[in-house]
PDB file of N, CA and C in Angstrom:
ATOM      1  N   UNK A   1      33.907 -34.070 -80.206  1.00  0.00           N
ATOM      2  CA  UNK A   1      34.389 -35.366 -79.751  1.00  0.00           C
ATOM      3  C   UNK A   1      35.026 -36.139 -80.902  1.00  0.00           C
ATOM      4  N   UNK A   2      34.232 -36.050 -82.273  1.00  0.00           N
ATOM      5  CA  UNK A   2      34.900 -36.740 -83.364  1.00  0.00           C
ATOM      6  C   UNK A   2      35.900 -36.633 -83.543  1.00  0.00           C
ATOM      7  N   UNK A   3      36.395 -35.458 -83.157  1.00  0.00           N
ATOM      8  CA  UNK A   3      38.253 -34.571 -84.202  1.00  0.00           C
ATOM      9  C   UNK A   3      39.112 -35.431 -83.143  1.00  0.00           C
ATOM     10  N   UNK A   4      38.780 -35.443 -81.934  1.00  0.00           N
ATOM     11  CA  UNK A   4      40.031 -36.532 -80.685  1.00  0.00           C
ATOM     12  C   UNK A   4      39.877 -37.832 -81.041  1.00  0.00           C
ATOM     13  N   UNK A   5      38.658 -38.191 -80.873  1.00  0.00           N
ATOM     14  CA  UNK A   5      39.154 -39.949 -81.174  1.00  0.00           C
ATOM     15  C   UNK A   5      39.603 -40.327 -82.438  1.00  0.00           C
ATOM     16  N   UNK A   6      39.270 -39.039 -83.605  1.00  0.00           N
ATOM     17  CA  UNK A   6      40.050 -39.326 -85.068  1.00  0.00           C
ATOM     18  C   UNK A   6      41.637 -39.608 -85.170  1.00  0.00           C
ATOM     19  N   UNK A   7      42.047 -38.969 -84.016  1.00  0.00           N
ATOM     20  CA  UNK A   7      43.218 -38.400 -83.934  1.00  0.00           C
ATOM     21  C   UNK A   7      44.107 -39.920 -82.802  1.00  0.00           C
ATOM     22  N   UNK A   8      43.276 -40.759 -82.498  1.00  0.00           N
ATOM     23  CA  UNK A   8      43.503 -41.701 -81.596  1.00  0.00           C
ATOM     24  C   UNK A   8      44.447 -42.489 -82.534  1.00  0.00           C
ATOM     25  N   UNK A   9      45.561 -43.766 -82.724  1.00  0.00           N
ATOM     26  CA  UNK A   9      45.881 -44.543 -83.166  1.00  0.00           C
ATOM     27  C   UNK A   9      46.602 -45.548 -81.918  1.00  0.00           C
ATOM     28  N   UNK A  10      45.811 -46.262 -81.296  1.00  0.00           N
ATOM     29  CA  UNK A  10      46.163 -46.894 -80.442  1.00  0.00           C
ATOM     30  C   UNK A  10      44.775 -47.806 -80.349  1.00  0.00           C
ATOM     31  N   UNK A  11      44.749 -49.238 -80.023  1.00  0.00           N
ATOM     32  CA  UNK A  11      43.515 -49.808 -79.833  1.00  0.00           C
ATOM     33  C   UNK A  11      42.615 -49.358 -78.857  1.00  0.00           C
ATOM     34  N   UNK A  12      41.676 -49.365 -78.832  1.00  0.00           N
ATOM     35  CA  UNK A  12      40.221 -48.750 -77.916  1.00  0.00           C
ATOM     36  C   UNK A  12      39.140 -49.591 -77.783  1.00  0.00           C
ATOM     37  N   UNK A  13      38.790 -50.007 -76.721  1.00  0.00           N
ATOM     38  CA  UNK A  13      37.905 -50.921 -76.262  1.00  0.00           C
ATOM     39  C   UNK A  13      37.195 -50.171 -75.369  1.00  0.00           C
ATOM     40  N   UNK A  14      35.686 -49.798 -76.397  1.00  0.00           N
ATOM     41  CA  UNK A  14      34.553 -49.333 -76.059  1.00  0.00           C
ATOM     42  C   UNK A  14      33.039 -50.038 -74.952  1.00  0.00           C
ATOM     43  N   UNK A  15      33.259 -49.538 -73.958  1.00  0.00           N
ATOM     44  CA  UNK A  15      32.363 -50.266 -73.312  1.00  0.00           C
ATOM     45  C   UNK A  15      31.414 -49.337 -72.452  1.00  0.00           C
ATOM     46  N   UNK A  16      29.903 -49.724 -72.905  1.00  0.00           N
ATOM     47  CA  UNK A  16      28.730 -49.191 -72.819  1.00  0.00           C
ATOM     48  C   UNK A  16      27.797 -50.028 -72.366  1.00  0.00           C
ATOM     49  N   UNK A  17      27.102 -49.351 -71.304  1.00  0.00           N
ATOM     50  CA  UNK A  17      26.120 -50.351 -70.023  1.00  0.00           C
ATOM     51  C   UNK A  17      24.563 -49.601 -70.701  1.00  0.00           C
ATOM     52  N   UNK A  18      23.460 -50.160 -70.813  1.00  0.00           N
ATOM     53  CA  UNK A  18      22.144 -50.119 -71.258  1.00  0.00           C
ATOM     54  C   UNK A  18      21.740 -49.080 -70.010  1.00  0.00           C
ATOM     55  N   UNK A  19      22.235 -48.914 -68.659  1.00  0.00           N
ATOM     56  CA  UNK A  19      21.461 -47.937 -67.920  1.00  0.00           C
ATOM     57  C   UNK A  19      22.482 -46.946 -67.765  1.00  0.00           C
ATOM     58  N   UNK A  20      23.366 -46.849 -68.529  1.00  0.00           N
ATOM     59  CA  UNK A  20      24.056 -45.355 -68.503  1.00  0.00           C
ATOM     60  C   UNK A  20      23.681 -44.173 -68.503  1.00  0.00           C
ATOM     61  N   UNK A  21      23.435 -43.424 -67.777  1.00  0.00           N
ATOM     62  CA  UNK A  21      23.040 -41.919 -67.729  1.00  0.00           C
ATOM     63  C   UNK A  21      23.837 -40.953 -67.872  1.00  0.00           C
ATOM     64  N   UNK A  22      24.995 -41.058 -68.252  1.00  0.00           N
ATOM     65  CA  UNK A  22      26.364 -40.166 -68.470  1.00  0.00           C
ATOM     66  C   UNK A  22      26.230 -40.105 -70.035  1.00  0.00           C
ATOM     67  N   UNK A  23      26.823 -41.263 -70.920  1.00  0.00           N
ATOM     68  CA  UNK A  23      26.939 -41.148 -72.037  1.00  0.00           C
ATOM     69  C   UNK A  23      25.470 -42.338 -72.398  1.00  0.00           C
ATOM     70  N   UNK A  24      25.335 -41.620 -73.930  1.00  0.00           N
ATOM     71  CA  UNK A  24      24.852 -42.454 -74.577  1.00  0.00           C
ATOM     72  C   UNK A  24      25.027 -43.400 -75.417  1.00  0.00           C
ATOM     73  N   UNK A  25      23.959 -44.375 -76.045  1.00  0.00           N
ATOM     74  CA  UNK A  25      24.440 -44.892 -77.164  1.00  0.00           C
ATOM     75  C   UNK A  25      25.382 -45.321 -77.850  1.00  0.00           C
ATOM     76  N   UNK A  26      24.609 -43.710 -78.689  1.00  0.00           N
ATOM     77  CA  UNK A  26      25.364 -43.245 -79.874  1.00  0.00           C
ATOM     78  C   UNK A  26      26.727 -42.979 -78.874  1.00  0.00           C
ATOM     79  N   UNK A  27      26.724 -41.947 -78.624  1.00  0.00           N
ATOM     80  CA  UNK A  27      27.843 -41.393 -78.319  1.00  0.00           C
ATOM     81  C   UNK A  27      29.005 -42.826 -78.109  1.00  0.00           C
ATOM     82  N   UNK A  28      28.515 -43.983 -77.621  1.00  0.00           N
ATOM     83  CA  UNK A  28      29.710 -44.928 -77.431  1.00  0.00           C
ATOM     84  C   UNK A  28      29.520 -45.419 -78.927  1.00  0.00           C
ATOM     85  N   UNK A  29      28.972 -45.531 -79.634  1.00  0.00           N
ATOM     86  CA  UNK A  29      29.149 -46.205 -80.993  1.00  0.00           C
ATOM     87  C   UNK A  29      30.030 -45.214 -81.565  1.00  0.00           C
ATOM     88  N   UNK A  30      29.524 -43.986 -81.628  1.00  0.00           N
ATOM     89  CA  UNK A  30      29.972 -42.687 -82.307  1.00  0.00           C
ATOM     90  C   UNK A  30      32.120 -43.176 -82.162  1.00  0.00           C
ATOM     91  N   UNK A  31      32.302 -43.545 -80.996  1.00  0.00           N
ATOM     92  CA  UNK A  31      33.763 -43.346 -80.423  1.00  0.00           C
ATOM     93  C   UNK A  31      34.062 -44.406 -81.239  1.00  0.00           C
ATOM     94  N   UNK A  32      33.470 -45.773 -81.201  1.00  0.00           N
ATOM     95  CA  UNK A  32      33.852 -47.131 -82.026  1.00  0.00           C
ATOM     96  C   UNK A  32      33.714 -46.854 -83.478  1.00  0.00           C
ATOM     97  N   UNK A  33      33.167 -46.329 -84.237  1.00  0.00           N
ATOM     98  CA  UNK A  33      32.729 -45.781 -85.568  1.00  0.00           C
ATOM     99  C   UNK A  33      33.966 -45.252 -85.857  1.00  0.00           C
ATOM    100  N   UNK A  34      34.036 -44.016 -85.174  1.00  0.00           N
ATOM    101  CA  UNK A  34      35.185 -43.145 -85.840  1.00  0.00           C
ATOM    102  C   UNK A  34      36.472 -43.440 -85.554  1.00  0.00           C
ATOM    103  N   UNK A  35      37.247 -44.379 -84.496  1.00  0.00           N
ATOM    104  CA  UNK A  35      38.272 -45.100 -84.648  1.00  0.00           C
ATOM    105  C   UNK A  35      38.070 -46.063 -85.616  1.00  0.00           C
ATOM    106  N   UNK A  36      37.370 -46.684 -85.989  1.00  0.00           N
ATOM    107  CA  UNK A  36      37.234 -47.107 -87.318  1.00  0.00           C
ATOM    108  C   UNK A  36      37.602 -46.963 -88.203  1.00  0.00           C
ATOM    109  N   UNK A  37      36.825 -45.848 -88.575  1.00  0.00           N
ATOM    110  CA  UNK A  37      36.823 -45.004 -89.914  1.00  0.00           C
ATOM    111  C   UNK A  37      38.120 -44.961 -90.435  1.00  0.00           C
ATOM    112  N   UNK A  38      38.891 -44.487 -89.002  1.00  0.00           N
ATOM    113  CA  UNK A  38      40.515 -43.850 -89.556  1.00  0.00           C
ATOM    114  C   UNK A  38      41.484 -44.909 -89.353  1.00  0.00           C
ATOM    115  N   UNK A  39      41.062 -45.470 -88.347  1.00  0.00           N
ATOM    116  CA  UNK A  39      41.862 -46.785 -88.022  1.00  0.00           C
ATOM    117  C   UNK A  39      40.948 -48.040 -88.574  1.00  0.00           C
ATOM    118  N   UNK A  40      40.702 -49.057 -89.196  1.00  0.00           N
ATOM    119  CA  UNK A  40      40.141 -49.484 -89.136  1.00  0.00           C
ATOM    120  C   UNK A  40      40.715 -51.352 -88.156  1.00  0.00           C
ATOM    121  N   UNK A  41      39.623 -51.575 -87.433  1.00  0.00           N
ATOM    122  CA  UNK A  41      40.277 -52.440 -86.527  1.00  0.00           C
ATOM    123  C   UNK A  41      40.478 -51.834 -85.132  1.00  0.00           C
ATOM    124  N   UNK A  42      40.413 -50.609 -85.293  1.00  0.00           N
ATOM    125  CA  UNK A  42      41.226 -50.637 -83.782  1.00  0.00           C
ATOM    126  C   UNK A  42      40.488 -50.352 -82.818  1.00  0.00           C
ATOM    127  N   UNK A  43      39.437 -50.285 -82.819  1.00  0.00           N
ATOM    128  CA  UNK A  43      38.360 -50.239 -81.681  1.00  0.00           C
ATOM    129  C   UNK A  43      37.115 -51.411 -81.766  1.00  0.00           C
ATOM    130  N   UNK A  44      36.934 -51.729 -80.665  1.00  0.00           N
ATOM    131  CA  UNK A  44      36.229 -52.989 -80.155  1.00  0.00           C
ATOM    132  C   UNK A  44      35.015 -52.131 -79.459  1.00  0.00           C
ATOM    133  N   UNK A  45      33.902 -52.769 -79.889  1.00  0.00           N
ATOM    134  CA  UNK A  45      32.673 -52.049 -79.234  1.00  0.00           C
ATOM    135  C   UNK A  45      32.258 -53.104 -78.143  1.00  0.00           C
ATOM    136  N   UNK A  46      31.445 -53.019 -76.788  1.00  0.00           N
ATOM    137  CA  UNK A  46      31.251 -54.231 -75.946  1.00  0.00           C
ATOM    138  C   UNK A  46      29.815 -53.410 -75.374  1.00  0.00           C
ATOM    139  N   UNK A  47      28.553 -54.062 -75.409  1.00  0.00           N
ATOM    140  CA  UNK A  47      27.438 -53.435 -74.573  1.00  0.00           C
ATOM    141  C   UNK A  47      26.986 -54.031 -73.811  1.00  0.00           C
ATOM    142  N   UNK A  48      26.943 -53.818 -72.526  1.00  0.00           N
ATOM    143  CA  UNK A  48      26.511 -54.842 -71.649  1.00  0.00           C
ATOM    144  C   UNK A  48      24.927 -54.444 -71.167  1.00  0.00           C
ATOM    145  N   UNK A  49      24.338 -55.148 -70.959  1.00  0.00           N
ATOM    146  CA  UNK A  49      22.823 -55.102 -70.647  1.00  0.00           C
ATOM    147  C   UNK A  49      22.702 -54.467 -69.267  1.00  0.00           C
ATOM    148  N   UNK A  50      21.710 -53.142 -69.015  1.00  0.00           N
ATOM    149  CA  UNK A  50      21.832 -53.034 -67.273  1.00  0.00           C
ATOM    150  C   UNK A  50      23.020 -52.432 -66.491  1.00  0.00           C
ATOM    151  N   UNK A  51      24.133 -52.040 -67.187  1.00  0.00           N
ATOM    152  CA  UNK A  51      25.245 -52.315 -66.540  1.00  0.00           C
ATOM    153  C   UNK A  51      24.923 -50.191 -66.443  1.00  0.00           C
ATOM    154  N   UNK A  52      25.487 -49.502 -65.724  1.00  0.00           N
ATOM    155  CA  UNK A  52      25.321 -48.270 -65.782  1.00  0.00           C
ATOM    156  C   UNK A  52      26.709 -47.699 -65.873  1.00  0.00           C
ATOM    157  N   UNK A  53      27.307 -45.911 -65.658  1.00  0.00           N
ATOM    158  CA  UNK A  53      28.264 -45.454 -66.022  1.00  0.00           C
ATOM    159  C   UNK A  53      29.210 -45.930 -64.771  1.00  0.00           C
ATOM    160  N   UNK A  54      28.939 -46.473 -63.503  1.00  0.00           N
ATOM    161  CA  UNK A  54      30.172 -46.692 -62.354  1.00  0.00           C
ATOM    162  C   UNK A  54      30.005 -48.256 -62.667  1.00  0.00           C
ATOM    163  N   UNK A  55      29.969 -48.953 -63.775  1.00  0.00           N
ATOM    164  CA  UNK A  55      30.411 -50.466 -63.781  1.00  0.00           C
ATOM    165  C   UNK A  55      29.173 -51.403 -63.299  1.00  0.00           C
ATOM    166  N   UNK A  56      28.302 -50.798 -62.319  1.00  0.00           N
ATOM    167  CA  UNK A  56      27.465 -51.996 -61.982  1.00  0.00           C
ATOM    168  C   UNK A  56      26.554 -51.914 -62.469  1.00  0.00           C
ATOM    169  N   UNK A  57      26.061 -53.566 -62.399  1.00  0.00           N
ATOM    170  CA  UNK A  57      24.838 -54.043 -62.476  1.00  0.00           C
ATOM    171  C   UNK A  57      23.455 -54.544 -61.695  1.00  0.00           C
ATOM    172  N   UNK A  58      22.331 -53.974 -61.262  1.00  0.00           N
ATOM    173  CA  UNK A  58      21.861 -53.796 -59.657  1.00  0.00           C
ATOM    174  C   UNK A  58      22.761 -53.780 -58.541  1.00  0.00           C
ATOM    175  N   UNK A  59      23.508 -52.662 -58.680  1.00  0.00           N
ATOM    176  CA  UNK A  59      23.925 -52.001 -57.670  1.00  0.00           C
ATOM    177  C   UNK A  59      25.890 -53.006 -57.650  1.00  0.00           C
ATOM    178  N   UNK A  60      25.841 -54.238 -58.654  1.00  0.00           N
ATOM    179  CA  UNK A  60      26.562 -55.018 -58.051  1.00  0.00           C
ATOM    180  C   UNK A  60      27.881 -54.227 -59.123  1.00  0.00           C
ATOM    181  N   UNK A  61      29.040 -54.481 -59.032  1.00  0.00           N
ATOM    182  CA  UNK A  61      30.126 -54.086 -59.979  1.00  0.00           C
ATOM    183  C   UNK A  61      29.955 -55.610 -61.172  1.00  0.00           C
ATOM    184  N   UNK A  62      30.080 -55.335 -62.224  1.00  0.00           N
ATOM    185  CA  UNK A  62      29.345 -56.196 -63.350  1.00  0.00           C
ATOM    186  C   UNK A  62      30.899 -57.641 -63.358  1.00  0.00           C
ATOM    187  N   UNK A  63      30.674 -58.723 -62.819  1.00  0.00           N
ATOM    188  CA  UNK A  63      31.132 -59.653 -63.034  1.00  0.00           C
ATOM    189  C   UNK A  63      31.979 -60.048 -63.746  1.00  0.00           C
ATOM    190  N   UNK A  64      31.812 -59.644 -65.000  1.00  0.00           N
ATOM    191  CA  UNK A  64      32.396 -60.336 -66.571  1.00  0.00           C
ATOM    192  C   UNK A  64      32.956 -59.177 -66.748  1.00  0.00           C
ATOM    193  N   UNK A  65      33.706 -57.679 -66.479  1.00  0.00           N
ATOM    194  CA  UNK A  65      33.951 -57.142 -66.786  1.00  0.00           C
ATOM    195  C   UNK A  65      35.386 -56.818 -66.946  1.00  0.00           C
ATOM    196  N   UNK A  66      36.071 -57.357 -65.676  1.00  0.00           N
ATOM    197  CA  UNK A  66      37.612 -57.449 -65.842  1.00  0.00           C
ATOM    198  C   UNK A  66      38.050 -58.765 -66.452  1.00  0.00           C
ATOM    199  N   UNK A  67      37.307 -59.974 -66.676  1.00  0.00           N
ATOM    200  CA  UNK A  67      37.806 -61.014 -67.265  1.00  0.00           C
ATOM    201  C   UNK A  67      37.693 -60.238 -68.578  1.00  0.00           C
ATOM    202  N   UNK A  68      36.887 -59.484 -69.077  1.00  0.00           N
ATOM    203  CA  UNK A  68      36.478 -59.469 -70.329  1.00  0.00           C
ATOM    204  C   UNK A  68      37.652 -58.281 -70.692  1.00  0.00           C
ATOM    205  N   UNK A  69      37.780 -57.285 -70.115  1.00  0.00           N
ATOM    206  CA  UNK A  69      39.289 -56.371 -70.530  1.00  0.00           C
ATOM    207  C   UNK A  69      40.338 -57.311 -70.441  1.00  0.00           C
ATOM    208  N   UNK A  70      40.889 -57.801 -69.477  1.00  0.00           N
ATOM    209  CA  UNK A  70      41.693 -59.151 -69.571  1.00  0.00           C
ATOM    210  C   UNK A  70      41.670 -59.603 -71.294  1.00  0.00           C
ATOM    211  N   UNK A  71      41.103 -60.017 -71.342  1.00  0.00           N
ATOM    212  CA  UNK A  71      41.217 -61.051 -72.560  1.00  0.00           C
ATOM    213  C   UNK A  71      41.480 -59.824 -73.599  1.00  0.00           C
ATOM    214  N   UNK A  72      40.659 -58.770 -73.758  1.00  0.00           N
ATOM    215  CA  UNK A  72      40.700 -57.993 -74.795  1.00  0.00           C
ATOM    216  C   UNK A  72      42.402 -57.207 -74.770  1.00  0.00           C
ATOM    217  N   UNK A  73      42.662 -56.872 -73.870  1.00  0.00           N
ATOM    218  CA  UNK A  73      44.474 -56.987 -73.525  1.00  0.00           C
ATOM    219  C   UNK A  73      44.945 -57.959 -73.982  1.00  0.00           C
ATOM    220  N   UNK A  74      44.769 -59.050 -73.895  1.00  0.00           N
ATOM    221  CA  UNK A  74      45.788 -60.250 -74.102  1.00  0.00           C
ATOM    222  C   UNK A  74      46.023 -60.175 -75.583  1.00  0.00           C
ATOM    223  N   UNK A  75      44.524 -60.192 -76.471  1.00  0.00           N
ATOM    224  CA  UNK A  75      44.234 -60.051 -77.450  1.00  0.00           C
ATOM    225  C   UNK A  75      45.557 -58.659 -78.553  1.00  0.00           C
ATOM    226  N   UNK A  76      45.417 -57.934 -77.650  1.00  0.00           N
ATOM    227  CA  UNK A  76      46.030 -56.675 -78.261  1.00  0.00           C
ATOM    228  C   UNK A  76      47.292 -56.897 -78.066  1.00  0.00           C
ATOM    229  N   UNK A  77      48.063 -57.509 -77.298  1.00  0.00           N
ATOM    230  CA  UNK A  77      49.390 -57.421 -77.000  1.00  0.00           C
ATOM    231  C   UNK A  77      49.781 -58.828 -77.547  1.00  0.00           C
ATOM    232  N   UNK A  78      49.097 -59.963 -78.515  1.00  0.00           N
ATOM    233  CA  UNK A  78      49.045 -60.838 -79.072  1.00  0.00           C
ATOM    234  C   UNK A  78      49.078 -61.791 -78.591  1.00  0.00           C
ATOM    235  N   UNK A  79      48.975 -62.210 -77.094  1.00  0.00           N
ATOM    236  CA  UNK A  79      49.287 -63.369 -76.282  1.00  0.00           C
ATOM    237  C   UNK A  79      48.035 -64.433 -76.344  1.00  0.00           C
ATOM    238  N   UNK A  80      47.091 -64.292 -76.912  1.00  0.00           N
ATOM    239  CA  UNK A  80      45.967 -65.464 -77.046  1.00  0.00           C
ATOM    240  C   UNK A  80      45.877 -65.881 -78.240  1.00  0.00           C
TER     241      UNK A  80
END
């Protein structure tokens, strides 16, 4: 997994839910780390509490989640 996202140069906005059963953790830090490393800046880490791998949170799709890509877009394309 390291050698692809090394190889990434484009911004990356990492987002990881506390009841994920797909990926872990690490594994989402691991992705924010190593765009780092090589890029530094270009990946944004985001963990949301509860939230699992299909977006929701008890069962609900997590609220704050498209405002929050929203902004992190706006951010990247320099408009805020």
């Amino acid at each position: 997994m390291g050698q692809v996202w090394q190889n990434v140069n484009a911004p990356v906005f990492v987002i990881y839910g506390t009841s994920d059963t797909i990926m872990s953790r690490a594994d989402a830090q691991a992705i924010s780390e190593t765009v780092n490393h090589i890029h530094p800046g270009h990946a944004s880490y985001w963990e949301v509490d509860g939230m699992d791998h299909l977006l929701t949170v008890n069962g609900k799709f997590h609220k704050d989640l498209v405002p929050t890509i929203l902004q992190w877009i706006k951010k990247q394309l320099g408009t805020m």
